[in-house]
Each structure stands twice: as C-alpha cells, then as structure tokens.
N, C-alpha and C. Protein backbone atom coordinates (compact mmCIF):
# COMPACT_ATOMS: atom_id res chain seq x y z
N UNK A 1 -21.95 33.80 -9.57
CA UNK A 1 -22.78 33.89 -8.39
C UNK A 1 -23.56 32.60 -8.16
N UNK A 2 -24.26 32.49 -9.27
CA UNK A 2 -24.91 30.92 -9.13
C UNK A 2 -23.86 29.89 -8.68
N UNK A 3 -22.72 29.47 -8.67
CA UNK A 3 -22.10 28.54 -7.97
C UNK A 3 -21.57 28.66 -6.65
N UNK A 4 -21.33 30.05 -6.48
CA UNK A 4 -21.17 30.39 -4.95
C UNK A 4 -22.57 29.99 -3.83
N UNK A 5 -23.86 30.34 -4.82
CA UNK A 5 -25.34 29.47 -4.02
C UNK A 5 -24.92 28.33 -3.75
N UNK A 6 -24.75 27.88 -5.03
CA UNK A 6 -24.71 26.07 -4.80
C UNK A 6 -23.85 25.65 -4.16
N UNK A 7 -22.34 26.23 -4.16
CA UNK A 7 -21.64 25.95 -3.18
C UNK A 7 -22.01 25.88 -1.94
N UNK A 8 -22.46 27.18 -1.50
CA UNK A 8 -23.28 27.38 0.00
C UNK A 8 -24.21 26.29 0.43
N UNK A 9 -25.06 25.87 -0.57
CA UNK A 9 -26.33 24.70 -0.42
C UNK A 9 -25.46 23.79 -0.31
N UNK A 10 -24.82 23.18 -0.82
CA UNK A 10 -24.11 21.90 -0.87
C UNK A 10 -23.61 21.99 0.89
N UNK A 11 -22.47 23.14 1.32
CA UNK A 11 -22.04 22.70 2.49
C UNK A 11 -23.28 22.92 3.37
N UNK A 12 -24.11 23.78 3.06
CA UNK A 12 -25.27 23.75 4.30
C UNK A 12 -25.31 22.57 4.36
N UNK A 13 -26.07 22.01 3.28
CA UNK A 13 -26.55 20.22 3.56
C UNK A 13 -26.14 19.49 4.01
N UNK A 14 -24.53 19.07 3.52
CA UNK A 14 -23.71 17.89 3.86
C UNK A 14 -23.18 18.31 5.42
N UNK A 15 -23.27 19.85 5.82
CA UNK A 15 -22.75 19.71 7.52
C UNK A 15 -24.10 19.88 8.35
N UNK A 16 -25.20 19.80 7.76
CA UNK A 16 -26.65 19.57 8.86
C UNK A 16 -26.27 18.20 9.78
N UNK A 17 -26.78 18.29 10.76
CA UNK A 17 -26.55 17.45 11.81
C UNK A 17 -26.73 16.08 11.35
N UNK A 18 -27.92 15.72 10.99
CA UNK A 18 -28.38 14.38 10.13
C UNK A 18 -27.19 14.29 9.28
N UNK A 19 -26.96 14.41 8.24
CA UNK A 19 -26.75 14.17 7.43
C UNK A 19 -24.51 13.87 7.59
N UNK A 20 -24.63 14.87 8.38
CA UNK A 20 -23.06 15.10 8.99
C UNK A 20 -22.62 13.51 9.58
N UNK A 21 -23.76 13.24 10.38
CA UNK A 21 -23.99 12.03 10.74
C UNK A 21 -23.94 11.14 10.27
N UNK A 22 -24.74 10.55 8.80
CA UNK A 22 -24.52 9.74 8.07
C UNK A 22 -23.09 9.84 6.93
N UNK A 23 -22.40 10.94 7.09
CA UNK A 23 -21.58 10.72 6.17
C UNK A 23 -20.21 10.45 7.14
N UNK A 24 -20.04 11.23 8.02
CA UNK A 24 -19.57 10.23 9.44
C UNK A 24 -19.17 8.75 9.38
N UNK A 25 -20.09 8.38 9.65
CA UNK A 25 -20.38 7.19 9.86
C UNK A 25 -19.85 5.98 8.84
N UNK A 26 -20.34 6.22 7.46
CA UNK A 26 -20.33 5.60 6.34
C UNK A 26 -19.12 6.23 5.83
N UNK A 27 -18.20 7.28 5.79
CA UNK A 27 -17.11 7.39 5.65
C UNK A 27 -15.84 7.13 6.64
N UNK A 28 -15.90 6.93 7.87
CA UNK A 28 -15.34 6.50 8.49
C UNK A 28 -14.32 7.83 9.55
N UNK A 29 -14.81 8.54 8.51
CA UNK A 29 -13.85 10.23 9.26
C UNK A 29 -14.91 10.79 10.55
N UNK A 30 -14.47 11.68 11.41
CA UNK A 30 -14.61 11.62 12.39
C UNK A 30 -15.92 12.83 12.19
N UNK A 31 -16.80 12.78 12.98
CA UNK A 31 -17.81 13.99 12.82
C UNK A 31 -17.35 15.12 13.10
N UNK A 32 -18.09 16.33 12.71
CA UNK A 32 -17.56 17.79 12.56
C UNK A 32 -18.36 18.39 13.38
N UNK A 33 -19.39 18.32 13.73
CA UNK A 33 -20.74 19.10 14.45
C UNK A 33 -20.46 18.45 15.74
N UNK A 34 -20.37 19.30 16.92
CA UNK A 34 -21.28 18.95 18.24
C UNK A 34 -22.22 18.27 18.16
N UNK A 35 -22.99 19.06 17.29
CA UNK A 35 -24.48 18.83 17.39
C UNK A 35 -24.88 17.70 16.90
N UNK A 36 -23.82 17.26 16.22
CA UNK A 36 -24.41 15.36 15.81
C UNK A 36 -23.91 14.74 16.83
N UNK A 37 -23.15 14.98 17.60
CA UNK A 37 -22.90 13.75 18.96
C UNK A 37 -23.81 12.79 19.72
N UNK A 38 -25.19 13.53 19.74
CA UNK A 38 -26.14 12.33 19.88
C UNK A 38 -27.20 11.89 18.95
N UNK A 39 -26.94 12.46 18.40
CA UNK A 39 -27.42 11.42 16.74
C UNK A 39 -27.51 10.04 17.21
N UNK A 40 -28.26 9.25 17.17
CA UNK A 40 -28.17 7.88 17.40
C UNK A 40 -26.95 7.06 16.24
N UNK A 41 -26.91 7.33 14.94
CA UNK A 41 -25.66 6.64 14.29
C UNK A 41 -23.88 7.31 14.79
N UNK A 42 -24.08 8.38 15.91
CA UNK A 42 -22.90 8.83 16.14
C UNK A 42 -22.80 8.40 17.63
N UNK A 43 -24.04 8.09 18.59
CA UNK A 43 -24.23 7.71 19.60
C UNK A 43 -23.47 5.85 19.70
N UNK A 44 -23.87 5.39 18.26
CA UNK A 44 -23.50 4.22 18.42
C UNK A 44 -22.26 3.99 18.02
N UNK A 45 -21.79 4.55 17.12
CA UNK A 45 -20.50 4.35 16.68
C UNK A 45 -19.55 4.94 18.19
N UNK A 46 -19.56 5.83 18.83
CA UNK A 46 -18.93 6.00 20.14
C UNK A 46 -18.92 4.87 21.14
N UNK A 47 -20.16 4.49 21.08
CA UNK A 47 -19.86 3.47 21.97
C UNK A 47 -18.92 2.43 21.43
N UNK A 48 -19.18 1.91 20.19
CA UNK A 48 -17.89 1.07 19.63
C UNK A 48 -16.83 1.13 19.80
N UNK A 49 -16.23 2.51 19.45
CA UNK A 49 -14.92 2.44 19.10
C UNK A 49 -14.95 3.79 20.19
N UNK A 50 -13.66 3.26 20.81
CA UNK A 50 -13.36 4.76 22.41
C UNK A 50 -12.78 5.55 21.75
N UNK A 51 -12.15 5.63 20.51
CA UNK A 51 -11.43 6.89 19.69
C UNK A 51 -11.95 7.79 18.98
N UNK A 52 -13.17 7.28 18.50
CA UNK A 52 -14.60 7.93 17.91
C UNK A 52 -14.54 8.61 19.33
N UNK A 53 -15.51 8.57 20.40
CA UNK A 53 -15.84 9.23 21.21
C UNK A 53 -14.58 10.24 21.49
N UNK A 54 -13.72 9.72 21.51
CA UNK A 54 -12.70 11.25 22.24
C UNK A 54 -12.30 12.31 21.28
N UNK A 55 -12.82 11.52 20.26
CA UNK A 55 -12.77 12.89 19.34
C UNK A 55 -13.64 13.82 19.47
N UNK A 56 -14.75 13.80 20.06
CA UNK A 56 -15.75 14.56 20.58
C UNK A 56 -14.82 16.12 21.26
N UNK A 57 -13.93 15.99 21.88
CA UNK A 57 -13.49 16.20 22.71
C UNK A 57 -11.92 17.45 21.41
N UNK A 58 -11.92 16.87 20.55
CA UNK A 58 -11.24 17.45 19.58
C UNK A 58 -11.52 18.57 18.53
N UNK A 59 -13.05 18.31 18.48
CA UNK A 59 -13.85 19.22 17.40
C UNK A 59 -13.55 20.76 17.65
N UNK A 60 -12.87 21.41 18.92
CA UNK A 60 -13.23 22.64 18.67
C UNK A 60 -11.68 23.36 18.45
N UNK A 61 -10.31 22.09 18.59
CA UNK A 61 -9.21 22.44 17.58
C UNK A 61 -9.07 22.25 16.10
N UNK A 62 -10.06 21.67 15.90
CA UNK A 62 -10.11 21.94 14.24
C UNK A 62 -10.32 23.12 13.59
N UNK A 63 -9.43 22.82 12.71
CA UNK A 63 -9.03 24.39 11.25
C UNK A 63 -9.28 23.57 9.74
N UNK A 64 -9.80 24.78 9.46
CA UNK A 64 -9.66 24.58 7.89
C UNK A 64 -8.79 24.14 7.48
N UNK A 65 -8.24 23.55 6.33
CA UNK A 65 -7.22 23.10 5.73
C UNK A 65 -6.86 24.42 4.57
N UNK A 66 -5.81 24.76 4.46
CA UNK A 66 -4.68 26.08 3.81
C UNK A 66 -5.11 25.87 2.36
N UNK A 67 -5.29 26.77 1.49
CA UNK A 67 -5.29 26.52 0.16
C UNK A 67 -3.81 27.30 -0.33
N UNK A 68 -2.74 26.82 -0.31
CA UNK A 68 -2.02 27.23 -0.66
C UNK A 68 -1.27 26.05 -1.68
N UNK A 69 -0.28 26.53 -2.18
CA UNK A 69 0.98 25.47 -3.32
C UNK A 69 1.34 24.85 -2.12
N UNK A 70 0.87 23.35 -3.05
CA UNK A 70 1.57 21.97 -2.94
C UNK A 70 1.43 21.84 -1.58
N UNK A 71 -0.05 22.14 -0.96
CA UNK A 71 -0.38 22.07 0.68
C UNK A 71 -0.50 20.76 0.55
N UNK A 72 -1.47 19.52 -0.22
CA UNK A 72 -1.70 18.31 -0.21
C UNK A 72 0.03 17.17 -0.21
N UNK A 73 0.96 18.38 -0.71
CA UNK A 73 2.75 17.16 -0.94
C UNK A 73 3.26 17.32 0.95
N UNK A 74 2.72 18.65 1.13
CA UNK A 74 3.43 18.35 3.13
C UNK A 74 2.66 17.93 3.80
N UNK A 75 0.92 18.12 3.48
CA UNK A 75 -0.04 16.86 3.86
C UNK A 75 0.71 15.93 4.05
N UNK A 76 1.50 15.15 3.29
CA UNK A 76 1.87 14.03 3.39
C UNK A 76 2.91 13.86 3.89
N UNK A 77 3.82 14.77 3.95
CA UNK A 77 4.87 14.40 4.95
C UNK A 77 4.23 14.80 6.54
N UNK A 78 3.41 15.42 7.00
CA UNK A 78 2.95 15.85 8.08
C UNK A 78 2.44 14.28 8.27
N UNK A 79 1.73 13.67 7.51
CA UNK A 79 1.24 12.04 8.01
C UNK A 79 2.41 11.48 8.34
N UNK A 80 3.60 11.43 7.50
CA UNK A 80 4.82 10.35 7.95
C UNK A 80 5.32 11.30 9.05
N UNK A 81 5.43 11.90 9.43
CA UNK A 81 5.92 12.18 10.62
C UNK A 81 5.49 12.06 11.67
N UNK A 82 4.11 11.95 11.61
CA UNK A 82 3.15 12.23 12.33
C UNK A 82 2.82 10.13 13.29
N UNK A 83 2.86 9.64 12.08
CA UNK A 83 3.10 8.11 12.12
C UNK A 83 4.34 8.00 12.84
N UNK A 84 5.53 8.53 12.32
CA UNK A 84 7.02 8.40 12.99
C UNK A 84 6.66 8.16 14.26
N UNK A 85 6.16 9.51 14.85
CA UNK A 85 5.95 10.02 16.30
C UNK A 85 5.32 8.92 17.09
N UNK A 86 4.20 8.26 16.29
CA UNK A 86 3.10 7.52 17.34
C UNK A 86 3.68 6.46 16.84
N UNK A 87 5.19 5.70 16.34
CA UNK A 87 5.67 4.64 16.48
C UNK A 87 6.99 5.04 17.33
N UNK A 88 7.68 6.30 17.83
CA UNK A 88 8.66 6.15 18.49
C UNK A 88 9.60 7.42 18.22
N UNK A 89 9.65 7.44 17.29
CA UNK A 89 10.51 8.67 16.79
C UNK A 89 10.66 9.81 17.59
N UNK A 90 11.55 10.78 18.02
CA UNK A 90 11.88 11.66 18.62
C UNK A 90 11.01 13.28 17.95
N UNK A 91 9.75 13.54 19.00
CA UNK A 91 9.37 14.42 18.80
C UNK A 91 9.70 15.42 18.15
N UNK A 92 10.72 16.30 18.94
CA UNK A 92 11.09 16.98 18.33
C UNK A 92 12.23 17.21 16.93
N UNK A 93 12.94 16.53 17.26
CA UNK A 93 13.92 16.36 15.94
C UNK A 93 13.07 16.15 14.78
N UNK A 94 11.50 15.31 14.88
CA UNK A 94 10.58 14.85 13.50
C UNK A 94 10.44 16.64 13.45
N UNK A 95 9.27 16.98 14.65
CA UNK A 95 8.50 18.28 13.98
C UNK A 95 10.16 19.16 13.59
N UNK A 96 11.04 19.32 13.81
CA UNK A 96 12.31 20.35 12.94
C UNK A 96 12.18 19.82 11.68
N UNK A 97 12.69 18.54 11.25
CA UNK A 97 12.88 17.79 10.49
C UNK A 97 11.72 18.27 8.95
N UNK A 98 10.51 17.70 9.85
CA UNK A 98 9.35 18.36 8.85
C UNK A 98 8.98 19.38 8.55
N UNK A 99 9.15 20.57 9.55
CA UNK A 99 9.16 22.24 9.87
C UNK A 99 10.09 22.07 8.33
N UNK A 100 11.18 21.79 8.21
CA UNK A 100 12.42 22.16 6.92
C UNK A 100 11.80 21.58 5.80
N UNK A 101 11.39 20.31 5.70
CA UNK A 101 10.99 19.65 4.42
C UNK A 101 9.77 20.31 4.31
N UNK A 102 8.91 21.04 4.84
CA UNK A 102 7.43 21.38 4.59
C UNK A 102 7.42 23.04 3.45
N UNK A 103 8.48 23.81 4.55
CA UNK A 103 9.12 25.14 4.30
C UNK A 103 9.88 24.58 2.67
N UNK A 104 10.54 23.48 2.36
CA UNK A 104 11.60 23.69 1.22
C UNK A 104 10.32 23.57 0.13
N UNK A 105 9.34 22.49 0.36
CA UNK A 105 8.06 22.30 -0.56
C UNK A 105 7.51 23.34 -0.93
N UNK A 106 7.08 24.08 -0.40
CA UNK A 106 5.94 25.33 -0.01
C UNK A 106 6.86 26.50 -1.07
N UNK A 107 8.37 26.45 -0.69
CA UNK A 107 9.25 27.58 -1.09
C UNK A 107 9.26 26.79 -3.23
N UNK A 108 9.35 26.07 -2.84
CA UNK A 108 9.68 25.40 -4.25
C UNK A 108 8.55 25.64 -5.50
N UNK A 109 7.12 25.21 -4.46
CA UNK A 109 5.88 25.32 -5.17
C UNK A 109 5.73 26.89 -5.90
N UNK A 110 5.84 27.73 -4.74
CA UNK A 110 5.73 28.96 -4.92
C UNK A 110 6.52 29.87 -6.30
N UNK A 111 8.09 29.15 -6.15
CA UNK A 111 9.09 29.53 -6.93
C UNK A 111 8.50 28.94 -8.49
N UNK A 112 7.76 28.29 -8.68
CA UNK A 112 7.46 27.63 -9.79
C UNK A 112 6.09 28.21 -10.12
C-alpha cells in the first residue's frame, strides 16, 4: 500500500502544471497538460519551435502506453516504420508490414 501512495505522489507531482512544465521543457518531450500551455517556459518554447505548439493540438489523442510482452521490441519497429512513412515509404504496405511484424513479436513474447 505504501508504494501505491508514493506512486500516486510521485505522478501527482511530476504532472502538476509547473512542474509538467519544467520537465517539458528540459526534457525535450512534448507537454502532457493543457493546463501548462501557458506556463511561460511552455509559452516560450512554442513560440520557438512551430511543432512544439501544434502539439498542443495533439494532447487529447494521447493513450497510455500497453503493458504488455515485448511492447518496448514493436515500440521500435512502430518508430522505423513510422520514420519509413515520413521519408516516403508506402503507407499502407508499412502499417500491413508492421501490423505482421508487431502481431509475430507480441505472439512470440507471449509463447515464451
């Protein structure tokens, strides 16, 4: 029970608006809260960079990430494909392509 608190305290803290903000920022990943959007260190980083800001615009398709087998090995093919795509590669044939290699991982992890 005591680590389920601390668990809880820990994410309270690190997703408070402030603080969401500074880790934002200084980590380079994109903010999670609305509510830090005008944060002055999230205010400024938007103005910098136009991809920061349109992510604004992204926050409310975000999902949790799956705790399932060997989710972090199709993590990574989901990036190379994902790269494929935004260098040229044929949409759909990648997402089939990866749909099969993601499914054979997942089936493999499981089997083991």
């Amino acid at each position: 029970a005591d680590r389920m608190v601390a668990a809880y305290q820990w994410m309270k803290y690190i997703t408070n608006a402030e603080n969401s903000a500074v880790w934002s920022t200084e980590s380079g990943y994109g903010f999670v809260r609305t509510s830090s959007a005008e944060h002055p260190l999230i205010a400024e980083k938007r103005k910098q960079l136009p991809q920061y800001d349109r992510s604004l615009g992204l926050i409310q398709y975000g999902k949790g990430e799956p705790s399932v087998p060997a989710y972090y090995s199709v993590r990574g093919e989901i990036e190379k494909a994902y790269a494929g795509i935004i260098n040229g590669d044929d949409i759909m044939s990648t997402l089939n392509a990866l749909n099969d290699e993601a499914n054979a991982i997942l089936a493999d992890a499981i089997a083991n």
